[in-house]
Protein backbone atom coordinates (compact mmCIF):
# COMPACT_ATOMS: atom_id res chain seq x y z
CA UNK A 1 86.34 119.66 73.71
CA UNK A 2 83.80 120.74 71.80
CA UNK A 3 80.66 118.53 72.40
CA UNK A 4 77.63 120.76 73.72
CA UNK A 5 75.91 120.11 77.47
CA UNK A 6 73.03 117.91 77.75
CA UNK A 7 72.44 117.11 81.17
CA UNK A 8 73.60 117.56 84.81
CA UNK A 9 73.30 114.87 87.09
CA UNK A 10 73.56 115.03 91.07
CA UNK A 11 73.25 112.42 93.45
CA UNK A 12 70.83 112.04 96.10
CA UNK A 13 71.26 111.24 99.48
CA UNK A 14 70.45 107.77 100.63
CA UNK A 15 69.59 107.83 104.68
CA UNK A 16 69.11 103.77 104.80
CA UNK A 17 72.12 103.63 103.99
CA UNK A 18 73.76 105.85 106.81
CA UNK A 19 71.14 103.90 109.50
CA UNK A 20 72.24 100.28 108.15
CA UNK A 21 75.63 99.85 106.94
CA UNK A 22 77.31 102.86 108.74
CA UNK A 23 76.80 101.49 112.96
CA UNK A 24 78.17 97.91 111.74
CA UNK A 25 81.08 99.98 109.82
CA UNK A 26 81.69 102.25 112.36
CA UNK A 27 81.41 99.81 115.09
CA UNK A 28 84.11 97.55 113.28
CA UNK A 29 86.77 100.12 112.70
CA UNK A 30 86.25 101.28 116.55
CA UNK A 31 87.30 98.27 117.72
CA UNK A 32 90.87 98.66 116.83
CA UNK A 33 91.23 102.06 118.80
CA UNK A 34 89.09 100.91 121.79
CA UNK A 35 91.66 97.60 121.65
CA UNK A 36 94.40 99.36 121.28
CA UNK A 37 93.80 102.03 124.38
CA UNK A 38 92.39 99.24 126.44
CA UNK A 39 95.90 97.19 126.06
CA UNK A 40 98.04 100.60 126.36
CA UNK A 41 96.14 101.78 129.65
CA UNK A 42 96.37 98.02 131.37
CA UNK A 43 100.12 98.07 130.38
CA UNK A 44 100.79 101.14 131.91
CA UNK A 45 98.48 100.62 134.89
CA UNK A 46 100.89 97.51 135.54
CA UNK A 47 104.33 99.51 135.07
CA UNK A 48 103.44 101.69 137.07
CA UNK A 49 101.90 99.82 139.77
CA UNK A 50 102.37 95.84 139.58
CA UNK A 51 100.79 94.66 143.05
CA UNK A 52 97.63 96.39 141.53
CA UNK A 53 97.01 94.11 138.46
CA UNK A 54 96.90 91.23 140.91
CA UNK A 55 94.08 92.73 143.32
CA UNK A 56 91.64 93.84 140.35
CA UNK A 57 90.71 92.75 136.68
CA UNK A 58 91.58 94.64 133.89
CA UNK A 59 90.95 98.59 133.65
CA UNK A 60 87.54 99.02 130.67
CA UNK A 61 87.05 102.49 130.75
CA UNK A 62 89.77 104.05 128.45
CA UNK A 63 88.83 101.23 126.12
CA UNK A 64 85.50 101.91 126.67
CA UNK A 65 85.71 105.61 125.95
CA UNK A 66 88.59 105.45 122.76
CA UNK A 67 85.60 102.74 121.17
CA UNK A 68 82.82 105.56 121.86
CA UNK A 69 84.47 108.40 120.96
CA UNK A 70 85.76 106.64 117.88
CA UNK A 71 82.71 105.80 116.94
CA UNK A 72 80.75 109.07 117.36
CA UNK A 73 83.00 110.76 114.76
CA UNK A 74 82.72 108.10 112.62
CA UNK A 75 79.15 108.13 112.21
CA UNK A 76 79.57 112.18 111.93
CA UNK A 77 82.25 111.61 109.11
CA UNK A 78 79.48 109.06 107.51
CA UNK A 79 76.50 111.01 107.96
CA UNK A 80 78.59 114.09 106.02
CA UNK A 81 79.62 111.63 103.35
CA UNK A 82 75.45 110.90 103.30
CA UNK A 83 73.97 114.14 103.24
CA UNK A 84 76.64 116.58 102.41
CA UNK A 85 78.76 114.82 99.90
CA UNK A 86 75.92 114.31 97.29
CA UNK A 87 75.21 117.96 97.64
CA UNK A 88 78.85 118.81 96.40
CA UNK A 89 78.94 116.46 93.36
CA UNK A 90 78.36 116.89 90.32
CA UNK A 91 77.92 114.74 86.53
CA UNK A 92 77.63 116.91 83.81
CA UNK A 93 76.73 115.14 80.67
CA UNK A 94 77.94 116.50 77.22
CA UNK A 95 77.36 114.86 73.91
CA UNK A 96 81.53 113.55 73.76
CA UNK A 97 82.58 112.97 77.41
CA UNK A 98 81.41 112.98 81.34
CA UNK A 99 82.78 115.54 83.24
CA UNK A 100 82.60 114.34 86.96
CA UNK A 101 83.57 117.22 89.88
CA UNK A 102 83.26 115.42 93.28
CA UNK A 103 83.98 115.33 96.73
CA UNK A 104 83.46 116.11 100.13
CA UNK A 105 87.02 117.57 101.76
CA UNK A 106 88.76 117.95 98.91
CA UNK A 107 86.84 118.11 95.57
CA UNK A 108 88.81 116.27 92.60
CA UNK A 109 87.43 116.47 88.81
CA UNK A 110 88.05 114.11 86.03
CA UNK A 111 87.10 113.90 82.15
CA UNK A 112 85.60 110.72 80.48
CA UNK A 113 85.49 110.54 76.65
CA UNK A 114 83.09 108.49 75.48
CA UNK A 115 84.95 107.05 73.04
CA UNK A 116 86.75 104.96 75.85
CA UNK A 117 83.85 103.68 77.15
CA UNK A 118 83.47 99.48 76.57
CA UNK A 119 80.49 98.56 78.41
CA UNK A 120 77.70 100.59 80.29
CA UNK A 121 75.62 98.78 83.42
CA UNK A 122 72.83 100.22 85.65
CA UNK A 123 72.42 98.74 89.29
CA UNK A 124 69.65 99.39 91.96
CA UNK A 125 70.47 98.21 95.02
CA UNK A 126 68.19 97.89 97.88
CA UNK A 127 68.83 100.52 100.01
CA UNK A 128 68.81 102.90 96.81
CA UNK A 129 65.20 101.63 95.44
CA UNK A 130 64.16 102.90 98.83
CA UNK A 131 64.65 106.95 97.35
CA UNK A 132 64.93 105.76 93.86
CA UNK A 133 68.05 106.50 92.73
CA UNK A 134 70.66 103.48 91.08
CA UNK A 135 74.39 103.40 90.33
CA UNK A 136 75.63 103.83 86.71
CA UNK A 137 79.26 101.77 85.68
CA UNK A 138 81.15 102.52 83.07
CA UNK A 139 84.07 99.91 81.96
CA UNK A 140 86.52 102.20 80.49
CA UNK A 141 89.59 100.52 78.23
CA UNK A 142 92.92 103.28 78.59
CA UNK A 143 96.96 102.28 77.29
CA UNK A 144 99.02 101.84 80.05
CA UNK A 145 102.09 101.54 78.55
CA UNK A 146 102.63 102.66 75.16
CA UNK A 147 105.78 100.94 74.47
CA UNK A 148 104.29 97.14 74.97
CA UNK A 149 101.15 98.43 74.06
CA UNK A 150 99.02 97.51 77.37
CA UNK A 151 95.41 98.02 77.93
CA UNK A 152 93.80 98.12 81.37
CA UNK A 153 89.90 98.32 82.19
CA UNK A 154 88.82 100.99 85.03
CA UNK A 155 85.15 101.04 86.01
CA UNK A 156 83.75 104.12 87.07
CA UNK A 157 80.93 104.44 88.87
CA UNK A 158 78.09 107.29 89.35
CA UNK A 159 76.55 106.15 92.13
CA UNK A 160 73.52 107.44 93.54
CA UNK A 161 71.73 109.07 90.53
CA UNK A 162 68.26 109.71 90.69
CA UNK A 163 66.20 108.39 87.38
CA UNK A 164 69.74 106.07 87.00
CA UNK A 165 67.70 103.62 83.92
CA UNK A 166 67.45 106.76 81.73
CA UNK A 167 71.00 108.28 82.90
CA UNK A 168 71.62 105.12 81.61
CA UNK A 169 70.06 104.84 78.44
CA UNK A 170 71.56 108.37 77.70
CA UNK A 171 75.07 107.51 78.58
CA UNK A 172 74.56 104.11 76.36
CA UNK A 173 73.28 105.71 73.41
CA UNK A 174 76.10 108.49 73.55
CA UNK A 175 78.69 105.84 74.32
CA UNK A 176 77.51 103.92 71.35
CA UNK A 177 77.49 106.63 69.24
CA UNK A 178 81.13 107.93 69.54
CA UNK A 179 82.05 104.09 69.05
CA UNK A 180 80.15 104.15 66.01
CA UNK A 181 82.06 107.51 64.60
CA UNK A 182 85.28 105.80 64.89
């Protein structure tokens, strides 16, 4: 791979984000643990003792506190994913391919050539127009199989670029460009 660097793209942290999806996420997926130690503690609260689920109602706290603690970490896993995570990414842009190097735990890094690349979309969603920044798409078309000779689309996203309309307009013109060489 020979193509020369043009740019480097990182993300940038998006708080609304973390503040408006993230509680009714968070709160959601807490359920299931505060649930589930709510029904284990009343079970064995009435094993153990059976004249005492008669006298009183149903035990909350353990519920109460698997749903709370639950939810604290996720918001602290979330909040990482917001602030840290962008910080740890990476898009370098050369003049034949993408070279993405990303994540938060464990960092993974994958090559795009451009000459794979079918279609090229730029999205702002609300949250992001707040710190102006967009998500880029790329519709890749790979073989699958080379025996019968099938071809799946991937989309790949590069989400939370700042200036994401000319990250765009670069990425198109490349894309089109490699296209055009074949």
């Amino acid at each position: 791979m020979d193509g020369e660097l043009i740019e480097t793209v990182s993300p940038k942290p998006v708080p609304a984000a973390l503040f408006v999806s993230a509680p009714f996420l968070a709160g959601f997926l807490s359920f299931f643990p505060g649930m589930f130690a709510f029904v284990i503690s009343n079970m064995f609260r009435g094993a153990m003792n059976p004249s005492a689920m008669s006298h009183r109602g149903p035990v909350l706290v353990f519920g109460l506190v698997a749903f709370v603690v639950s939810f604290a970490a996720l918001m602290a896993y979330f909040a990482a994913r917001c602030f840290v995570g962008p910080s740890r990414t990476f898009y370098r842009i050369y003049s034949d391919r993408i070279e993405f190097e990303e994540g938060l735990f464990a960092t993974q890094k994958r090559t795009l050539l451009f000459d794979k690349v079918i279609d090229v979309s730029v999205r702002q969603g609300v949250l992001q127009q707040t710190v102006g920044v967009g998500t880029v798409s790329l519709v890749t078309q790979q073989l699958v199989s080379r025996g019968e000779g099938k071809l799946a689309n991937r989309k790949i996203q590069i989400a939370d670029v700042p200036n994401s309309n000319e990250v765009y307009e670069l990425i198109r013109r490349l894309a089109l460009s490699q296209s055009e060489e074949l």
